[in-house]
PDB file of N, CA and C in Angstrom:
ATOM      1  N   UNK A   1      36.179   6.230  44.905  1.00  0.00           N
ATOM      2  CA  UNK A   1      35.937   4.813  44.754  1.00  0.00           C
ATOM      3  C   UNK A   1      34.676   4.446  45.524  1.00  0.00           C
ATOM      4  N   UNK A   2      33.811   3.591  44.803  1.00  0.00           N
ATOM      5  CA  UNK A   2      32.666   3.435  45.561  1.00  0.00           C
ATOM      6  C   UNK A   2      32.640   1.702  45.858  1.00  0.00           C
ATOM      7  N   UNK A   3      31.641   1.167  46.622  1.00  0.00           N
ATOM      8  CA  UNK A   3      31.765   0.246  47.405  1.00  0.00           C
ATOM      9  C   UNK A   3      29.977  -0.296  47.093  1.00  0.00           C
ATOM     10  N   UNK A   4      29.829  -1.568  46.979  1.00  0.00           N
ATOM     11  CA  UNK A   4      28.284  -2.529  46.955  1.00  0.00           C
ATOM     12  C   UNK A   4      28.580  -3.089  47.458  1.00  0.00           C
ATOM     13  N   UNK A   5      27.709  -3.687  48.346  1.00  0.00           N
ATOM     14  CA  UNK A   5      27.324  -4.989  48.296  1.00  0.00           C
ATOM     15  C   UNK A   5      26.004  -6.006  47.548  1.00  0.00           C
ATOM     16  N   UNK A   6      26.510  -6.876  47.325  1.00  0.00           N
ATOM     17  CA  UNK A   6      25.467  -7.885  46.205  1.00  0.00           C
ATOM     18  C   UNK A   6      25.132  -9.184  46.931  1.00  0.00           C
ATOM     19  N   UNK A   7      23.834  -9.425  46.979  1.00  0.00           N
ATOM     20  CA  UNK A   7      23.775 -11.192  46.936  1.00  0.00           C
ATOM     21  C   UNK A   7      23.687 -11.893  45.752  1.00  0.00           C
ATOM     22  N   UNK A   8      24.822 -12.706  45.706  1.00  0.00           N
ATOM     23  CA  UNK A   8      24.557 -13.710  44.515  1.00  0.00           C
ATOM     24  C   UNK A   8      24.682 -15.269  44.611  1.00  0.00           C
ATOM     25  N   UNK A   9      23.618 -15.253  43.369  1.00  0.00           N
ATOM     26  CA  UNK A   9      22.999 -16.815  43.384  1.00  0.00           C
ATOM     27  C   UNK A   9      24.053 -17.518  42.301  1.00  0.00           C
ATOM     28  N   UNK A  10      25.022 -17.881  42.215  1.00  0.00           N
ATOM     29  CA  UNK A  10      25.870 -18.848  41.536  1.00  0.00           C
ATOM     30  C   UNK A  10      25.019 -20.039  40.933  1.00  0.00           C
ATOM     31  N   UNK A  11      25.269 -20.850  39.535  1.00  0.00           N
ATOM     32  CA  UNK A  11      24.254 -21.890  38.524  1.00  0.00           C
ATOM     33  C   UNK A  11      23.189 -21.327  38.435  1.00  0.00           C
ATOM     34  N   UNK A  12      22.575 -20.244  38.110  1.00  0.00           N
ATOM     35  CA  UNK A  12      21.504 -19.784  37.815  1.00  0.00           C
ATOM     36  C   UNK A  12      21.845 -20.188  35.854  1.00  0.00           C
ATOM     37  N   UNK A  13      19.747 -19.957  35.685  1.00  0.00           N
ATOM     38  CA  UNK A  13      20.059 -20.171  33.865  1.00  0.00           C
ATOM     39  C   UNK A  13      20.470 -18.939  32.728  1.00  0.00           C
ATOM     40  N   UNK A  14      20.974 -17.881  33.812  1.00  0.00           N
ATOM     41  CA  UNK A  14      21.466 -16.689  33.024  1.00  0.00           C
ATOM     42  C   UNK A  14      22.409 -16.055  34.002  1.00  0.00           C
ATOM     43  N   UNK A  15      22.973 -14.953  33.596  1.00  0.00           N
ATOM     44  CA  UNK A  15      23.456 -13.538  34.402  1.00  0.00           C
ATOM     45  C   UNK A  15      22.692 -12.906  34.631  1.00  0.00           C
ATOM     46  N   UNK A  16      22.189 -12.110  35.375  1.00  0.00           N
ATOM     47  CA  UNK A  16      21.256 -11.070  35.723  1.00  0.00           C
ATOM     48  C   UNK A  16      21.056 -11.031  36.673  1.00  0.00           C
ATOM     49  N   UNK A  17      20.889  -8.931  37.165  1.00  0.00           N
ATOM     50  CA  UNK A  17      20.073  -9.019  38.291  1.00  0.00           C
ATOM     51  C   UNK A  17      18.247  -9.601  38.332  1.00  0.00           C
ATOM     52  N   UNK A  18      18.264  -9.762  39.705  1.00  0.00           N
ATOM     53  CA  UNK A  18      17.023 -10.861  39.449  1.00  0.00           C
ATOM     54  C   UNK A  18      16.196  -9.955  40.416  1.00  0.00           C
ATOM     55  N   UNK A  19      16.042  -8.775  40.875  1.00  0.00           N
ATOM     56  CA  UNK A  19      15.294  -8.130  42.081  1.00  0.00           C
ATOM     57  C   UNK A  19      16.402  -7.785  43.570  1.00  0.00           C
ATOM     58  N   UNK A  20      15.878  -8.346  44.455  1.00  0.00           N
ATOM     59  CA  UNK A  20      16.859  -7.801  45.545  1.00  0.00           C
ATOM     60  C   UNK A  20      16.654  -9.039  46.943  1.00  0.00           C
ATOM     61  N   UNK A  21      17.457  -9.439  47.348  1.00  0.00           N
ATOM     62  CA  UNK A  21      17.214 -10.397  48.534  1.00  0.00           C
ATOM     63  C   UNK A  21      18.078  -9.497  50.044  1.00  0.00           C
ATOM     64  N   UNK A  22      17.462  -9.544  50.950  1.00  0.00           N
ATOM     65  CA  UNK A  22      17.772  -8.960  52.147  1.00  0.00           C
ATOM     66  C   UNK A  22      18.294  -7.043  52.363  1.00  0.00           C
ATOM     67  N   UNK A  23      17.280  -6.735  51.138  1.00  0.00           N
ATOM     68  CA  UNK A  23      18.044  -5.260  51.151  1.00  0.00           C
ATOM     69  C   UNK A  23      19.197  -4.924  50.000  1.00  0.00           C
ATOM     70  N   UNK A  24      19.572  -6.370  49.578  1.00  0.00           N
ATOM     71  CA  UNK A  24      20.924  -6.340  48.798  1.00  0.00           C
ATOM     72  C   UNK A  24      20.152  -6.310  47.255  1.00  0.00           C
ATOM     73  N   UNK A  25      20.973  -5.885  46.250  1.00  0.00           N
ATOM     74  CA  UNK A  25      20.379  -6.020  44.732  1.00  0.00           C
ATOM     75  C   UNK A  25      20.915  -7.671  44.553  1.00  0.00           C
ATOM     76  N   UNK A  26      20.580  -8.845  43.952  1.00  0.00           N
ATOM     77  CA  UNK A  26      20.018  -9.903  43.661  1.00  0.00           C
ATOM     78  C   UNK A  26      20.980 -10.102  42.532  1.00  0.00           C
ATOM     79  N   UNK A  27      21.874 -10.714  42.176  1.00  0.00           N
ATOM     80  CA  UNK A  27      23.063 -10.962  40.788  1.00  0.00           C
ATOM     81  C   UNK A  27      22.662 -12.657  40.316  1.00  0.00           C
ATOM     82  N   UNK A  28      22.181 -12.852  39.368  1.00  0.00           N
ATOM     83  CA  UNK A  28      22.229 -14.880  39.490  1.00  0.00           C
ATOM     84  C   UNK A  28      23.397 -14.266  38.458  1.00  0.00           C
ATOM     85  N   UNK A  29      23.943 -15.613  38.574  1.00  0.00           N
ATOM     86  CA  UNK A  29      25.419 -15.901  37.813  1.00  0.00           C
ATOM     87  C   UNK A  29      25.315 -17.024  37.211  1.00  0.00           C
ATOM     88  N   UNK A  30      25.568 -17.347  35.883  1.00  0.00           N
ATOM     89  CA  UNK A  30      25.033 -18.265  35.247  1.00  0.00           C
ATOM     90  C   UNK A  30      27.042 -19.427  35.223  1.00  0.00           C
ATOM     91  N   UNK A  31      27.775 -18.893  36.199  1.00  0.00           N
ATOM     92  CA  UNK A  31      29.043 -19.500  36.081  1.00  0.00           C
ATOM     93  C   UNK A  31      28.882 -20.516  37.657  1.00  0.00           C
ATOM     94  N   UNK A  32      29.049 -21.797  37.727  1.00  0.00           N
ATOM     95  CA  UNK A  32      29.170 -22.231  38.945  1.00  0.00           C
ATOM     96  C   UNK A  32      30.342 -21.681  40.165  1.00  0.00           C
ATOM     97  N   UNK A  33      30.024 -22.171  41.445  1.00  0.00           N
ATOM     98  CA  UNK A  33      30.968 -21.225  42.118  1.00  0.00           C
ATOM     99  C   UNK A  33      32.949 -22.253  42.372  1.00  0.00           C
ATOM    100  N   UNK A  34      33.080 -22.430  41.078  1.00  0.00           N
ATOM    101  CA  UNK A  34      33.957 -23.907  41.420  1.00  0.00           C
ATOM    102  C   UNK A  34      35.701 -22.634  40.711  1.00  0.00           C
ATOM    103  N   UNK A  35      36.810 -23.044  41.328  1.00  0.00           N
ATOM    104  CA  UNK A  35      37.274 -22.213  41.015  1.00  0.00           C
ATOM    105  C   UNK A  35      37.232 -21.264  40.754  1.00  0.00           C
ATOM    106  N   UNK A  36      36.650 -19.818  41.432  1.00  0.00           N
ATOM    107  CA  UNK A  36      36.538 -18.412  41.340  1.00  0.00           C
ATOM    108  C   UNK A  36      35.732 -18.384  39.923  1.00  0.00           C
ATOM    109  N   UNK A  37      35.144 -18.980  38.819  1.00  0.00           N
ATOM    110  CA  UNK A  37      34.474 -18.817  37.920  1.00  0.00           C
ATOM    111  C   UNK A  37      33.605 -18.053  38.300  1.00  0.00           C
ATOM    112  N   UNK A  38      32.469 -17.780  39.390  1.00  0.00           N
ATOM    113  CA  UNK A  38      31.400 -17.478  39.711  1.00  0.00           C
ATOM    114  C   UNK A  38      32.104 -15.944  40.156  1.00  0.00           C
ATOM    115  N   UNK A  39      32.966 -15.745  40.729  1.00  0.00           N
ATOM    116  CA  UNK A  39      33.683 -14.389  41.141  1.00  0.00           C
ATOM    117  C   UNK A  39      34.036 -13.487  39.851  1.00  0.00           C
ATOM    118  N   UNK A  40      34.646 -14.550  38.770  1.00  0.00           N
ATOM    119  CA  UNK A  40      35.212 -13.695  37.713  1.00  0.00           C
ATOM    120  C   UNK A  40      33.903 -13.377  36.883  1.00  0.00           C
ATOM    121  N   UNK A  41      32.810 -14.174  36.780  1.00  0.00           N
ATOM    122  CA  UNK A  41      31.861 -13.457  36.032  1.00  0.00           C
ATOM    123  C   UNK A  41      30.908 -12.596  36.807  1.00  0.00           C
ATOM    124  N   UNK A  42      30.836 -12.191  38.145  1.00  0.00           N
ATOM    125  CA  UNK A  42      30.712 -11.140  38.620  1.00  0.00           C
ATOM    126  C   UNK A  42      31.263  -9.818  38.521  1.00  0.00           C
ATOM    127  N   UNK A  43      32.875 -10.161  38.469  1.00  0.00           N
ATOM    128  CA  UNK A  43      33.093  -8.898  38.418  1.00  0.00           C
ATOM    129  C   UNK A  43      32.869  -8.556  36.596  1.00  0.00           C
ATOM    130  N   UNK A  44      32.922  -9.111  35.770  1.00  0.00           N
ATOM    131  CA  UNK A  44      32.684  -8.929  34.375  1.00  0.00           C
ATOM    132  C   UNK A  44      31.269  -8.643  34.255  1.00  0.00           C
ATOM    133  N   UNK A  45      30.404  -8.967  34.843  1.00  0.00           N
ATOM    134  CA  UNK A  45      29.400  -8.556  34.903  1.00  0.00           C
ATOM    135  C   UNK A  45      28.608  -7.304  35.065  1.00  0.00           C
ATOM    136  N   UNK A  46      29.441  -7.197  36.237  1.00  0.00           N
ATOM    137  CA  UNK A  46      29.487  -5.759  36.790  1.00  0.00           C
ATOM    138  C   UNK A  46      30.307  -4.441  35.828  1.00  0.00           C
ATOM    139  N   UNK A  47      31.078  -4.659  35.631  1.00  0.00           N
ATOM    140  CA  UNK A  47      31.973  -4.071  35.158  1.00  0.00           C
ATOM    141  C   UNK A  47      31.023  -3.436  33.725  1.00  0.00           C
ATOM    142  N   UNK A  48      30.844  -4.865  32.805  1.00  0.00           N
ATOM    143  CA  UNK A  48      29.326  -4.635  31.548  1.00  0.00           C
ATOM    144  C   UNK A  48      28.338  -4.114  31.982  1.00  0.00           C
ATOM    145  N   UNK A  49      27.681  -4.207  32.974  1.00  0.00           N
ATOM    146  CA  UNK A  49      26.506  -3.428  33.500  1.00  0.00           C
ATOM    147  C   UNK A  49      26.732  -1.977  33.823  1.00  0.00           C
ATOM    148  N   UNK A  50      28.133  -1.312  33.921  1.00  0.00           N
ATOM    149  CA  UNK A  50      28.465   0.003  34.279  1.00  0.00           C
ATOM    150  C   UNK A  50      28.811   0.473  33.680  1.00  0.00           C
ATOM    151  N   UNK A  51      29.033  -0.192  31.865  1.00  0.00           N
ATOM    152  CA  UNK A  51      30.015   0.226  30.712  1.00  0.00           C
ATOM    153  C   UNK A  51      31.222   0.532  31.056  1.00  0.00           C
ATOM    154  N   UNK A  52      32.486   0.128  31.510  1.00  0.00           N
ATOM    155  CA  UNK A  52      33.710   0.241  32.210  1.00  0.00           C
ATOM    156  C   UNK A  52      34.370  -1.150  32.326  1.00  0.00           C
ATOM    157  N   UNK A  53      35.938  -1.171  32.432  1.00  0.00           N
ATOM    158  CA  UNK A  53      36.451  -2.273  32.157  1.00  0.00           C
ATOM    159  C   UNK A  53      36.555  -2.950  33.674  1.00  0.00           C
ATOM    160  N   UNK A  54      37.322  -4.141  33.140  1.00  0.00           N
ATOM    161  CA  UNK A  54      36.814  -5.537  34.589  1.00  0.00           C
ATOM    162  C   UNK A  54      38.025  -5.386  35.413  1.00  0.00           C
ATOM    163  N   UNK A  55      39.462  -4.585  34.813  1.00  0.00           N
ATOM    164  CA  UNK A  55      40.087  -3.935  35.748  1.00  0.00           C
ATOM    165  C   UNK A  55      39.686  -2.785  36.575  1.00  0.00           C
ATOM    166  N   UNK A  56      38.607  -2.286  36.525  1.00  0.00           N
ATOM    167  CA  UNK A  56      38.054  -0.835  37.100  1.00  0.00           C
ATOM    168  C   UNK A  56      37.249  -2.038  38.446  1.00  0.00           C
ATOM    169  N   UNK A  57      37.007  -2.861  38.980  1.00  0.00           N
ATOM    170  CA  UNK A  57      36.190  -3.929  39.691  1.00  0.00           C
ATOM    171  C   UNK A  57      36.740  -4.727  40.123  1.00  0.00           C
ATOM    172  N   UNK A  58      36.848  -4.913  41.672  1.00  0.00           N
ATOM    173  CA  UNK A  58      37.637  -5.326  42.514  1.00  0.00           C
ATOM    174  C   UNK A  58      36.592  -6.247  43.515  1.00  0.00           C
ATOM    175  N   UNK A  59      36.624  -7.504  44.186  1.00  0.00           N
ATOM    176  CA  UNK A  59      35.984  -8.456  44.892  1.00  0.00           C
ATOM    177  C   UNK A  59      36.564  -7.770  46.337  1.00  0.00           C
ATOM    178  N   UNK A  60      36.325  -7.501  46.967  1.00  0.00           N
ATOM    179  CA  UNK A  60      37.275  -6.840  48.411  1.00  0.00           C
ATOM    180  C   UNK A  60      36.734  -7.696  49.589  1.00  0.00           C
ATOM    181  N   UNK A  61      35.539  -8.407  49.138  1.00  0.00           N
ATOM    182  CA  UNK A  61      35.147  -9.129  50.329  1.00  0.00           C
ATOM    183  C   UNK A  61      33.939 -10.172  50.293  1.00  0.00           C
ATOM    184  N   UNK A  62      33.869 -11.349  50.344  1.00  0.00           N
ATOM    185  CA  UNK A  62      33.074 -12.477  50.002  1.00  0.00           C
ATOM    186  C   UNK A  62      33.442 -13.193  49.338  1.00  0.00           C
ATOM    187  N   UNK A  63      34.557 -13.946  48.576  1.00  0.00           N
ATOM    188  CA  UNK A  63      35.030 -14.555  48.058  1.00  0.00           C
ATOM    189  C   UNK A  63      34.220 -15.622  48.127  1.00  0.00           C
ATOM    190  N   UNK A  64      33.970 -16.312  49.621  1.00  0.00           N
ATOM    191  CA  UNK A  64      33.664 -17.760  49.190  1.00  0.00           C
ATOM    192  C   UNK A  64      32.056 -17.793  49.923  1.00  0.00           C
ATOM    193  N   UNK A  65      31.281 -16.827  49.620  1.00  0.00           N
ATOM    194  CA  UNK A  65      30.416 -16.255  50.183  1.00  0.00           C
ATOM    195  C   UNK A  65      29.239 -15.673  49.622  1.00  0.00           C
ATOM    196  N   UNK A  66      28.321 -16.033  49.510  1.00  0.00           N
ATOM    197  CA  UNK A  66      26.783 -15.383  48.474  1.00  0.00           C
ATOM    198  C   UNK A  66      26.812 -14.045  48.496  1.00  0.00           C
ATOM    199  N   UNK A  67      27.420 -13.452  49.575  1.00  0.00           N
ATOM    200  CA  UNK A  67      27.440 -11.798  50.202  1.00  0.00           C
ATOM    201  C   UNK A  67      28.489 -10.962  49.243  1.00  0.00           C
ATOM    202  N   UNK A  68      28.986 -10.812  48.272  1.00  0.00           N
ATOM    203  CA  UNK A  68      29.640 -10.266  47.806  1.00  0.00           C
ATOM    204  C   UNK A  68      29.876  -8.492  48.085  1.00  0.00           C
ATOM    205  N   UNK A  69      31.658  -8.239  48.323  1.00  0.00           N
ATOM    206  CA  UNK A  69      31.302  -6.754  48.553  1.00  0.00           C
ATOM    207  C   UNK A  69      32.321  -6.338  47.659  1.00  0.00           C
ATOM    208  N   UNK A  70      31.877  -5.117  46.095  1.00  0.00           N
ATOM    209  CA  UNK A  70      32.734  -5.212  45.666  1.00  0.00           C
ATOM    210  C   UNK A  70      33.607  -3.527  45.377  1.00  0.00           C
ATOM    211  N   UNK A  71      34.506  -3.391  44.877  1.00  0.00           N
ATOM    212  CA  UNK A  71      35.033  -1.774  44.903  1.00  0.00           C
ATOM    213  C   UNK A  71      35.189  -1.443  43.705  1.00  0.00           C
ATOM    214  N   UNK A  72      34.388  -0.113  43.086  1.00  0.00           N
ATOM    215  CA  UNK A  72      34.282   0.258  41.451  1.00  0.00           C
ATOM    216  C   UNK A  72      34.703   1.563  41.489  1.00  0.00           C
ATOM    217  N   UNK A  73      36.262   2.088  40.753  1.00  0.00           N
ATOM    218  CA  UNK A  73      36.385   2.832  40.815  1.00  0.00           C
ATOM    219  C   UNK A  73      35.805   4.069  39.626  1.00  0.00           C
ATOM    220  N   UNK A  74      35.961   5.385  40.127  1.00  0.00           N
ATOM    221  CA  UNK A  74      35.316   6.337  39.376  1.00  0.00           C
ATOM    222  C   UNK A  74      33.567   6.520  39.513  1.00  0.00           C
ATOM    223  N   UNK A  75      32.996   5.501  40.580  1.00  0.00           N
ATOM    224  CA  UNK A  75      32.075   5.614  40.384  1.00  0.00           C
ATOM    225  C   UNK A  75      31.986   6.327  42.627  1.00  0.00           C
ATOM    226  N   UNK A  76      30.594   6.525  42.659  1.00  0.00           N
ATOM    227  CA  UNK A  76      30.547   6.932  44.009  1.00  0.00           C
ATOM    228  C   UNK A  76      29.384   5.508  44.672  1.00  0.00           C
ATOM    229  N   UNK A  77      29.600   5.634  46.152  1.00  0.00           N
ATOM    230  CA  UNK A  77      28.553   4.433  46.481  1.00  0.00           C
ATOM    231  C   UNK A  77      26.961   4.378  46.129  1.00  0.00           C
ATOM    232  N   UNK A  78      26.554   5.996  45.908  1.00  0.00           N
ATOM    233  CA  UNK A  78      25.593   6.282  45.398  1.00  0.00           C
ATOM    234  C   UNK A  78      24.879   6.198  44.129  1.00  0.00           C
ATOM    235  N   UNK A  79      26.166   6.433  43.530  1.00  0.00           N
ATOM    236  CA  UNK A  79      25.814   6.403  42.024  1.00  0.00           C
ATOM    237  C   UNK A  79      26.192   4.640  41.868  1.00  0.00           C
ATOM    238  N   UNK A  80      26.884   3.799  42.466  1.00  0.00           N
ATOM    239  CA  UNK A  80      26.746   2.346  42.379  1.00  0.00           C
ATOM    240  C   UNK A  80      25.120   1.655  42.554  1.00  0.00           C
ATOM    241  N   UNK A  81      25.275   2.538  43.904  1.00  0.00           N
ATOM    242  CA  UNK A  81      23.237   1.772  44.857  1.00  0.00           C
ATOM    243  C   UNK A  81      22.331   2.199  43.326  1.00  0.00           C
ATOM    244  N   UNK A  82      22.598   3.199  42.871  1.00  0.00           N
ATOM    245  CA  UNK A  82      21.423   4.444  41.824  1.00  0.00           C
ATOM    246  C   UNK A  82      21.782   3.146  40.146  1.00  0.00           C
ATOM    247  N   UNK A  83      22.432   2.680  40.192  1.00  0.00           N
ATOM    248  CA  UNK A  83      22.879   1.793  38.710  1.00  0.00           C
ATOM    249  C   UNK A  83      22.478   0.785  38.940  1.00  0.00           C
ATOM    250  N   UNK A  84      22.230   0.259  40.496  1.00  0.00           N
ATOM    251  CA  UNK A  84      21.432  -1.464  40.346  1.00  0.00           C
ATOM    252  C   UNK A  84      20.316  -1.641  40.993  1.00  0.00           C
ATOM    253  N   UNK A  85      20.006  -0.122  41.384  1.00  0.00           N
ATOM    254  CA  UNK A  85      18.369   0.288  42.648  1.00  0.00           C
ATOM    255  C   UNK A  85      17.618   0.325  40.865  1.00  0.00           C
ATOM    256  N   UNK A  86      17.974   1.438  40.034  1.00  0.00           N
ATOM    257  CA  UNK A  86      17.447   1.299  39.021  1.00  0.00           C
ATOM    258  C   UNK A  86      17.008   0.293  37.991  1.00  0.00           C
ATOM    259  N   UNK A  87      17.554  -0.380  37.804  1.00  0.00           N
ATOM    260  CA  UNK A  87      17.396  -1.582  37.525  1.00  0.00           C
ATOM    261  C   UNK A  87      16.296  -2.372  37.853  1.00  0.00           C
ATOM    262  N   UNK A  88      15.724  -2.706  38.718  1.00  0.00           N
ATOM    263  CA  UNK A  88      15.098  -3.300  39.559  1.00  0.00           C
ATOM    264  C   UNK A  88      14.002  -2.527  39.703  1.00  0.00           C
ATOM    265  N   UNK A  89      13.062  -1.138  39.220  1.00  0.00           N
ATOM    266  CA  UNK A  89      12.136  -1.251  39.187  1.00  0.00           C
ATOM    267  C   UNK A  89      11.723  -1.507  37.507  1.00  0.00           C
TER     268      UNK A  89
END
């Protein structure tokens, strides 16, 4: 099981990673952060970005928090950092 952390920008005008803020890979979320909306299209997000389902993607820490840290199983922390480092150039 591997482990990210993400910063995300909640009311953005899309989904996407957007580059990287503080070291972290950069998520805008085009869902506001009002009732976990902004959480659930993270982890769906994520989940589509790794081809794998949104039960395989777990929130473990940041809930109410830009810092998101989340847990993807089958994958390693490396091969998580290597799927959204890539991205981004």
């Amino acid at each position: 099981m591997g482990h990210l952390v993400l910063y995300c920008q909640p009311g953005a005008p899309a989904t996407r990673i957007a580059g990287e803020h503080g070291g972290m890979p950069k998520v805008q979320l085009k869902a506001r952060p009002v009732d976990g909306e902004a959480n659930a299209a993270l982890i769906a997000f994520v989940a589509s970005h790794l081809g794998i389902t949104r039960a395989s993607v777990s929130l473990v820490q940041g809930g109410a928090s830009r810092i998101k840290r989340i847990e993807v199983q089958a994958f390693s922390d490396e091969a998580l950092k290597e799927a959204f480092q890539g991205t981004l150039r």
